[in-house]
N, C-alpha and C. Protein backbone atom coordinates (compact mmCIF):
# COMPACT_ATOMS: atom_id res chain seq x y z
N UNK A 1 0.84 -1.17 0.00
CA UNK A 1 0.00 0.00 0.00
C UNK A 1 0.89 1.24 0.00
N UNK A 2 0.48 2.31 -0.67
CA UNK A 2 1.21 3.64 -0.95
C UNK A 2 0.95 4.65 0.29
N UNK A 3 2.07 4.93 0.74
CA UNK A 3 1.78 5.92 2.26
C UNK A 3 2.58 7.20 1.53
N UNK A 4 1.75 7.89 2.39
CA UNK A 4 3.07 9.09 1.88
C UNK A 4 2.63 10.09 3.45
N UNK A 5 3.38 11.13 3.27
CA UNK A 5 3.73 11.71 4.82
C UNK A 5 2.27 12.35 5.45
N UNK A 6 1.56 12.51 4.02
CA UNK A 6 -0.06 13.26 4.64
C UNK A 6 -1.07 12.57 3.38
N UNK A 7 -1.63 11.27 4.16
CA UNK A 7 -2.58 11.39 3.12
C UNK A 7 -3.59 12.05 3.06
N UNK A 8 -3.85 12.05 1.56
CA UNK A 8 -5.00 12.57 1.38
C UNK A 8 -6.79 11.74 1.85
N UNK A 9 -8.08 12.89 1.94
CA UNK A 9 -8.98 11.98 2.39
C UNK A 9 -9.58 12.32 1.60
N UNK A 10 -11.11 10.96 1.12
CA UNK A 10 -11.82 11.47 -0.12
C UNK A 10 -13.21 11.43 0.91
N UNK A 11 -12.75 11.13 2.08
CA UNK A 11 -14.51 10.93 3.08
C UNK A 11 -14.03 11.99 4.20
N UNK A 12 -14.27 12.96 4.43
CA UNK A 12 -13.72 13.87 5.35
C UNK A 12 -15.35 13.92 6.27
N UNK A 13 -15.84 14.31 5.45
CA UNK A 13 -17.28 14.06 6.24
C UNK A 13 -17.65 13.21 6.99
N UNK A 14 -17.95 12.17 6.21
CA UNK A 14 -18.39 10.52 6.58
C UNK A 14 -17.45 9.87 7.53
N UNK A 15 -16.03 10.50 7.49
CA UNK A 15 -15.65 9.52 8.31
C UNK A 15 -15.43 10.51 9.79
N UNK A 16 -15.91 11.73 9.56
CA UNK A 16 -15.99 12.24 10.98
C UNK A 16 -17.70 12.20 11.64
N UNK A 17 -18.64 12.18 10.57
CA UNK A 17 -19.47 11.74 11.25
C UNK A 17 -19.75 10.32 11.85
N UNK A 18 -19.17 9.34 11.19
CA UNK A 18 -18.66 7.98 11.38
C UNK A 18 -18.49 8.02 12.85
N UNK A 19 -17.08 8.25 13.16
CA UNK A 19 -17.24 8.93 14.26
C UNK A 19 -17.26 8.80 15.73
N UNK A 20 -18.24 9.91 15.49
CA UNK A 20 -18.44 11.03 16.24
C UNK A 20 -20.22 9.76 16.44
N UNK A 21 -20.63 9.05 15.41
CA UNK A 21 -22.10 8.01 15.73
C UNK A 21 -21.34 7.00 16.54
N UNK A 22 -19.93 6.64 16.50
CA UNK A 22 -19.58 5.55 17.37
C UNK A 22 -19.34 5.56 18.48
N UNK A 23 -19.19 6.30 18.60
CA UNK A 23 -18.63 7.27 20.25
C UNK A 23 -19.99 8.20 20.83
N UNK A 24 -21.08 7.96 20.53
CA UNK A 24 -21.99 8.72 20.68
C UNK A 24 -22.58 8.18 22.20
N UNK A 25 -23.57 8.99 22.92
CA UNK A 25 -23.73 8.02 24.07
C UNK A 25 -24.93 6.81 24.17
N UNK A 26 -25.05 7.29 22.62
CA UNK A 26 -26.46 5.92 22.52
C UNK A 26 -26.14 5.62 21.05
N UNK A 27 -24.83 5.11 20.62
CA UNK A 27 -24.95 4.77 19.72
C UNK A 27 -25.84 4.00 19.07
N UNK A 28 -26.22 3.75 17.40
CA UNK A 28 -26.82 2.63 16.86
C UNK A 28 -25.87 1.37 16.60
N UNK A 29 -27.11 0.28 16.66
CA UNK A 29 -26.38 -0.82 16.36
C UNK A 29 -25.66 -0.94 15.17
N UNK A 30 -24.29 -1.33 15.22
CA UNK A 30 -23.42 -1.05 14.19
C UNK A 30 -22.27 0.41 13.55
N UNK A 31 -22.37 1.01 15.10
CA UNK A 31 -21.93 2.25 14.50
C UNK A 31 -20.47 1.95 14.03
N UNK A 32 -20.12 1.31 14.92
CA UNK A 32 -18.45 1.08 14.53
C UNK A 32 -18.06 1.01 14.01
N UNK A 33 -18.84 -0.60 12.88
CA UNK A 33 -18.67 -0.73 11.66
C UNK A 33 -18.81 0.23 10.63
N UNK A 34 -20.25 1.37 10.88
CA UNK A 34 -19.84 2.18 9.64
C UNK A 34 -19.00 3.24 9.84
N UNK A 35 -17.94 3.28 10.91
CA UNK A 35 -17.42 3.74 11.23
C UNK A 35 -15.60 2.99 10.73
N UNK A 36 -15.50 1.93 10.32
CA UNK A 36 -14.38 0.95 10.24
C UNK A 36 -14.72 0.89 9.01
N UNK A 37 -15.73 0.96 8.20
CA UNK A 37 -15.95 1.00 6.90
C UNK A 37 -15.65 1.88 6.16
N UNK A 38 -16.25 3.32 6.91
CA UNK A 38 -15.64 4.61 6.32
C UNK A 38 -13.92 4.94 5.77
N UNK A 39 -13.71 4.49 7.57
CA UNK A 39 -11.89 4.35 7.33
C UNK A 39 -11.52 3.62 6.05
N UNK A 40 -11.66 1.96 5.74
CA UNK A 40 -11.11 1.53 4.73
C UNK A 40 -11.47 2.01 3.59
N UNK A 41 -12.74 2.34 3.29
CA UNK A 41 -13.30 2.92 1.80
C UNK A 41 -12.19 4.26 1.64
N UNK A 42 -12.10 5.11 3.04
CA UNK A 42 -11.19 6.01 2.41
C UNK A 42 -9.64 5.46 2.07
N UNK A 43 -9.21 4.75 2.49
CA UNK A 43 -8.07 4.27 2.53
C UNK A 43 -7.79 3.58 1.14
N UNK A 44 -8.79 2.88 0.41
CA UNK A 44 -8.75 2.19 -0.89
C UNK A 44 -8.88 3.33 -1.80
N UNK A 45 -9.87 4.55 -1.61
CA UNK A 45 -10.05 5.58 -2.15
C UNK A 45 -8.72 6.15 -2.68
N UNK A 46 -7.61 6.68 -1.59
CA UNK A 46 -6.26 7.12 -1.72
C UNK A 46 -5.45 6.18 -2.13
N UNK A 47 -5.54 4.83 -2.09
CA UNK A 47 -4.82 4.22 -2.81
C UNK A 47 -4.70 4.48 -4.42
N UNK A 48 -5.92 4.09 -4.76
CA UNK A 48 -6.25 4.34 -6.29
C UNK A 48 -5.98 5.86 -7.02
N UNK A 49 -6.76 6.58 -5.78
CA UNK A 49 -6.01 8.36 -6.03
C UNK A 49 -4.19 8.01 -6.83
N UNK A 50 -3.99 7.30 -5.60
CA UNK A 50 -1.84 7.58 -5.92
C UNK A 50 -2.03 6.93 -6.53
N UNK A 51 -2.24 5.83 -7.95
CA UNK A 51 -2.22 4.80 -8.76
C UNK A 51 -2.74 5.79 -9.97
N UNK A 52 -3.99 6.98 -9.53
CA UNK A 52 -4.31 7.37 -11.05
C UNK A 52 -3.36 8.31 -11.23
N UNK A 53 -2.68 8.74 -10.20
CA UNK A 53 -1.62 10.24 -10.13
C UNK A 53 -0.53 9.33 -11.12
N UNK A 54 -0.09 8.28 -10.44
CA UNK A 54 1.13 7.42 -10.94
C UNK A 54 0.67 7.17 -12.18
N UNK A 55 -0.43 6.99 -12.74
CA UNK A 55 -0.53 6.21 -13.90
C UNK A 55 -0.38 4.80 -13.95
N UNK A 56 -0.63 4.66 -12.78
CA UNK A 56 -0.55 2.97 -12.85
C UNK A 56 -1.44 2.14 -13.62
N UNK A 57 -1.72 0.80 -13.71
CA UNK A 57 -2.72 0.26 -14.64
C UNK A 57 -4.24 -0.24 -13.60
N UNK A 58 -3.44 -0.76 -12.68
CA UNK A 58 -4.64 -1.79 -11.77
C UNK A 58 -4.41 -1.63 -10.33
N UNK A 59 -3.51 -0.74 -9.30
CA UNK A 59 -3.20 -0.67 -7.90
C UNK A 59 -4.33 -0.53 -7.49
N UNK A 60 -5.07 -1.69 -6.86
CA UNK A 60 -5.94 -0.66 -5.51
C UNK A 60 -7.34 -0.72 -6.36
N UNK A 61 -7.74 -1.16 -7.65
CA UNK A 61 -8.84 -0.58 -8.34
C UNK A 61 -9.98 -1.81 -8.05
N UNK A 62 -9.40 -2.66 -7.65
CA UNK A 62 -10.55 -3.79 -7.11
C UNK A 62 -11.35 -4.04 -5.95
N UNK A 63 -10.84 -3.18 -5.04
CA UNK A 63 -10.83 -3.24 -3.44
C UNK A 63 -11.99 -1.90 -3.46
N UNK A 64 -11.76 -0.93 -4.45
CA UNK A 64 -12.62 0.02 -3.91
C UNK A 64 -13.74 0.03 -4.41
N UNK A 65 -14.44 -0.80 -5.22
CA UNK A 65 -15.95 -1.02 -5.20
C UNK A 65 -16.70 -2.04 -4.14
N UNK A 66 -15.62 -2.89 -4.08
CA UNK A 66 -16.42 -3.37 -2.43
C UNK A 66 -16.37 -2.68 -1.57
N UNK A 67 -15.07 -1.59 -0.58
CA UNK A 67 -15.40 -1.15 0.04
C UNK A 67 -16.39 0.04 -0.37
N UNK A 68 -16.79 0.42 -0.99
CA UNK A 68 -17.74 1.15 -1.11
C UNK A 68 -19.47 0.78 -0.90
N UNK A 69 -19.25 -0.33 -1.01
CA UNK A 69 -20.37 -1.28 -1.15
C UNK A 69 -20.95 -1.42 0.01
N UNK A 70 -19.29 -1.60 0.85
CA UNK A 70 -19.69 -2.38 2.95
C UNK A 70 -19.87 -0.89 3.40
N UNK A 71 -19.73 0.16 2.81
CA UNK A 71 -19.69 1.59 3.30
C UNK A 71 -21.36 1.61 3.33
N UNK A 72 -21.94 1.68 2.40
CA UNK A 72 -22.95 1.87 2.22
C UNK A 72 -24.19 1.05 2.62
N UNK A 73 -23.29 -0.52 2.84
CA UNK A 73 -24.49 -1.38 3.90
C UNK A 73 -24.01 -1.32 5.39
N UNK A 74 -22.98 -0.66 5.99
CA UNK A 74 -23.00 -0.60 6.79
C UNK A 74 -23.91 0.87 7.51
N UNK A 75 -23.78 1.71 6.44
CA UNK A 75 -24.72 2.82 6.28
C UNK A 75 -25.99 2.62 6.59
N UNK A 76 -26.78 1.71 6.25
CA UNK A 76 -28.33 1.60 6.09
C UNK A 76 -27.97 0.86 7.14
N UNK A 77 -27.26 0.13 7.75
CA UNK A 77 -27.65 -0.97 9.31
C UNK A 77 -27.76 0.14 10.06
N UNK A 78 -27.31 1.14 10.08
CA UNK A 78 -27.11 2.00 10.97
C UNK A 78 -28.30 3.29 11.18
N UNK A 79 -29.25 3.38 9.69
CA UNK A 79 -29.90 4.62 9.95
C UNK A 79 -31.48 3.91 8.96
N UNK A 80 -30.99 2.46 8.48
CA UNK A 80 -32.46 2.22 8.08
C UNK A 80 -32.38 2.03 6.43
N UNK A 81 -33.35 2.03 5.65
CA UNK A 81 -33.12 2.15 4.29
C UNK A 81 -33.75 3.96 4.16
N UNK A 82 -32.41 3.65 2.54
CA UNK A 82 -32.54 5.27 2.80
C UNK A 82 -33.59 5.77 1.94
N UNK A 83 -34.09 6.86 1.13
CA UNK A 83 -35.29 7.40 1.11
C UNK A 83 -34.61 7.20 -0.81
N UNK A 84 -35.83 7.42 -1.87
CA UNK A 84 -35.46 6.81 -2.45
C UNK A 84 -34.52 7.71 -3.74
N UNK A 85 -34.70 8.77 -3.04
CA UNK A 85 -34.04 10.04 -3.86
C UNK A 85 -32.66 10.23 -3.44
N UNK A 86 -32.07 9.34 -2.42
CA UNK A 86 -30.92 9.48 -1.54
C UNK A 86 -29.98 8.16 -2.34
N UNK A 87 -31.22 7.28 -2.31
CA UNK A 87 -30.30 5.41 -2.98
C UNK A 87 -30.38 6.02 -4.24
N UNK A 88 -30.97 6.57 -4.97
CA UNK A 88 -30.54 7.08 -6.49
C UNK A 88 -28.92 8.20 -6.55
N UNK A 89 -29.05 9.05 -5.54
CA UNK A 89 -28.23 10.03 -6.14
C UNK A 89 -26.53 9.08 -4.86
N UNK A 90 -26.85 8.12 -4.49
CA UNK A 90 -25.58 7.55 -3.93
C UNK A 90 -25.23 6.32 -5.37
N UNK A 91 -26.16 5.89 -5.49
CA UNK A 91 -25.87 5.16 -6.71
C UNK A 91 -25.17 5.80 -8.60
N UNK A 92 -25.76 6.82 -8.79
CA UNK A 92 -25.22 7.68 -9.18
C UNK A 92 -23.72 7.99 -9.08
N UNK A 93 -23.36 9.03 -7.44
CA UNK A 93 -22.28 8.48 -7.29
C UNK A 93 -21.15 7.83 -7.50
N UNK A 94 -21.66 6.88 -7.02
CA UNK A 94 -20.82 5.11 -7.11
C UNK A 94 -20.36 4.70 -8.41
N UNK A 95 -21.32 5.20 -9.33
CA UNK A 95 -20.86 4.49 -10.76
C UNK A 95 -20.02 5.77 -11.55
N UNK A 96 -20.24 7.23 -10.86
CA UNK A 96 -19.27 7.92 -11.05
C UNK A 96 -18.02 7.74 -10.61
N UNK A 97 -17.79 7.28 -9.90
CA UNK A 97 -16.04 6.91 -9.38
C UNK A 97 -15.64 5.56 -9.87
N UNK A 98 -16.25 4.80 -10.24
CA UNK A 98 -16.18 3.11 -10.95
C UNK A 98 -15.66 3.91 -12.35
N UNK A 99 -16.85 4.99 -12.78
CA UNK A 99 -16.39 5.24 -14.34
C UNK A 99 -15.06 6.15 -14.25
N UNK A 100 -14.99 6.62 -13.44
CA UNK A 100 -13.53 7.57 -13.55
C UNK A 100 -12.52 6.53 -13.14
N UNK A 101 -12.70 5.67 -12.52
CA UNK A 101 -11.29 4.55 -12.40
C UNK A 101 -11.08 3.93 -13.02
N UNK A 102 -12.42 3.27 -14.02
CA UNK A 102 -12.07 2.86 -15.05
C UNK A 102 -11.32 4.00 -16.46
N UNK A 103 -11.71 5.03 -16.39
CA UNK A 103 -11.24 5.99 -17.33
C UNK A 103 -9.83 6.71 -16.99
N UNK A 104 -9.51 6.41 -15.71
CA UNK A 104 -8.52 7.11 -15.35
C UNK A 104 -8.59 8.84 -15.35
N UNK A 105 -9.86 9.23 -14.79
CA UNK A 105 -9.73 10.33 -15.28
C UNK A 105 -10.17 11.04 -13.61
N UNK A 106 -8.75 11.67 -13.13
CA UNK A 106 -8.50 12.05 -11.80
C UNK A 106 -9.46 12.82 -11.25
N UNK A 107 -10.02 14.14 -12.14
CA UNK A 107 -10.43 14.96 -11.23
C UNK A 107 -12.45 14.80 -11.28
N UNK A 108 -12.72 13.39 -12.36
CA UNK A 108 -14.37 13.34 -12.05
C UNK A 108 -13.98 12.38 -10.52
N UNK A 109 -13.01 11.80 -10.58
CA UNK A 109 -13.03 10.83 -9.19
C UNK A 109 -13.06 11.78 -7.64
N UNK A 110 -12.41 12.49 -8.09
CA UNK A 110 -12.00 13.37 -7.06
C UNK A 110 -13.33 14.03 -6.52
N UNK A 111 -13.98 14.95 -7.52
CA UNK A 111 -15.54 14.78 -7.93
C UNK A 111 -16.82 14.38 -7.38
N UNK A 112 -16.88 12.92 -8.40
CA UNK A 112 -17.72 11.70 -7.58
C UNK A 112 -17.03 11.59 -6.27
N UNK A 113 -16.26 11.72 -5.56
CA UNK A 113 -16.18 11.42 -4.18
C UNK A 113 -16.78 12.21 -3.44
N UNK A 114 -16.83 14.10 -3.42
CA UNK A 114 -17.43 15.13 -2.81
C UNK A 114 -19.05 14.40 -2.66
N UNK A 115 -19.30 14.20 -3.96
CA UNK A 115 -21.07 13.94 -3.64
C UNK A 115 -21.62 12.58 -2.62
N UNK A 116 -20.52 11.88 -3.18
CA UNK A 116 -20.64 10.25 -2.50
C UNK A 116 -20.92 10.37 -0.92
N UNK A 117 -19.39 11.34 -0.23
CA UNK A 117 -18.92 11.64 0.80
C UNK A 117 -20.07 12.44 1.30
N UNK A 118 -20.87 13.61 0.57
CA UNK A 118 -22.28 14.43 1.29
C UNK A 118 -23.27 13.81 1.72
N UNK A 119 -23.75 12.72 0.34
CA UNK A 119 -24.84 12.07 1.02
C UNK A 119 -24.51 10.86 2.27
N UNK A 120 -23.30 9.98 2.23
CA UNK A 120 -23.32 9.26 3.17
C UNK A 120 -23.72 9.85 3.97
N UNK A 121 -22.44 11.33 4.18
CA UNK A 121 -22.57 11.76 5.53
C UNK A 121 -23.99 12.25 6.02
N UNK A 122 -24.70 12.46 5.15
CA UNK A 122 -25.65 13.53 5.61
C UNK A 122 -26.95 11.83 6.32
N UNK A 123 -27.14 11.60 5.90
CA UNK A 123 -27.72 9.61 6.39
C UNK A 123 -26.90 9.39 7.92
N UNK A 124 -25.37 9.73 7.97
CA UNK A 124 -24.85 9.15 9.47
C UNK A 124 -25.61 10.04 10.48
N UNK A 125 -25.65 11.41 9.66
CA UNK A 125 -25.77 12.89 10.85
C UNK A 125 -26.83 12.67 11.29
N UNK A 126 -27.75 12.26 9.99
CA UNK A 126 -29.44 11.97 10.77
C UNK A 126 -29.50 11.02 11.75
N UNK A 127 -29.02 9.63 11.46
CA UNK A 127 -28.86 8.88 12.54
C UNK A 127 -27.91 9.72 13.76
N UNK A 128 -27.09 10.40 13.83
CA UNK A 128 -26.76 10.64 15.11
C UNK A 128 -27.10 11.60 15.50
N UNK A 129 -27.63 12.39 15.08
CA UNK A 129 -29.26 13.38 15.48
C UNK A 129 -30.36 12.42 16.17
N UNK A 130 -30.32 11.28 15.92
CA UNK A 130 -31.90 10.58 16.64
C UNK A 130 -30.83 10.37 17.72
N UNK A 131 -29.42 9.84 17.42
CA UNK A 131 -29.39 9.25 18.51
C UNK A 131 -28.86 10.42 19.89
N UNK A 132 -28.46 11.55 19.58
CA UNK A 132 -28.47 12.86 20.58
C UNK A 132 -29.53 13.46 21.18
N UNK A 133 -30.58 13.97 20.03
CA UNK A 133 -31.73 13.75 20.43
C UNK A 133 -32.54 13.18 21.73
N UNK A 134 -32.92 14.26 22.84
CA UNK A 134 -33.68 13.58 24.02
C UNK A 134 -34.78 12.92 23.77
N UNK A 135 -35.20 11.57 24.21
CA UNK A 135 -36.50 10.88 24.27
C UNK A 135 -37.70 11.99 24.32
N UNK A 136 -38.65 12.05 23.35
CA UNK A 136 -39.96 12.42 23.44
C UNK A 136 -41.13 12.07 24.09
């Protein structure tokens, strides 16, 4: 795996709301995981980043549609299924960063990640809004 002295993150959001739901004082079941999920999806994310910078052919480009995958079911264990204008524009997404890795083309990836990274996050926040949230 490619380290370098500061990596870069493509989930800055998601993986601080990640979090910030695992450590919460009533977490949901499973926060951790989408919290351990976030981490690796970003981590395969920057791999492939330094592979499209390098020009490489294949580093890293297999790993990040699954983790994207456990990102996103660990997502819904955590806040439910999502609404259906939310599973469209994450799916969307998803096949935007599949098509830029397949195309090699750096900056739609870079891109598709901003939107990917909003809606997760914005699905964790709600769940950790219910779960801050005082009983009614």
């Amino acid at each position: 795996m490619v380290r370098t002295a500061r990596e870069p993150t493509f989930l800055p959001l998601t993986l601080t709301t990640a979090a910030r739901l695992a450590v919460s004082p009533h977490p949901t079941p499973r926060a951790g995981e989408a919290h351990w999920s976030a981490v690796r999806a970003d981590a395969a994310a920057a791999e492939v980043w330094a592979a499209l910078l390098a020009g490489c052919a294949d580093t890293g480009r297999h790993q990040l549609p699954r983790r994207l995958h456990d990102l996103c079911a660990a997502t819904s264990a955590c806040t439910g299924p999502a609404a259906p204008a939310r599973q469209s524009r994450l799916a969307r997404a998803r096949a935007r960063i599949t098509e830029a890795v397949t195309t090699s083309d750096g900056a739609d990836f870079a891109e598709a990640f901003v939107d990917f990274d909003q809606v997760v996050a914005s699905s964790l926040a709600q769940a950790l809004n219910r779960t801050e949230s005082p009983a009614r």
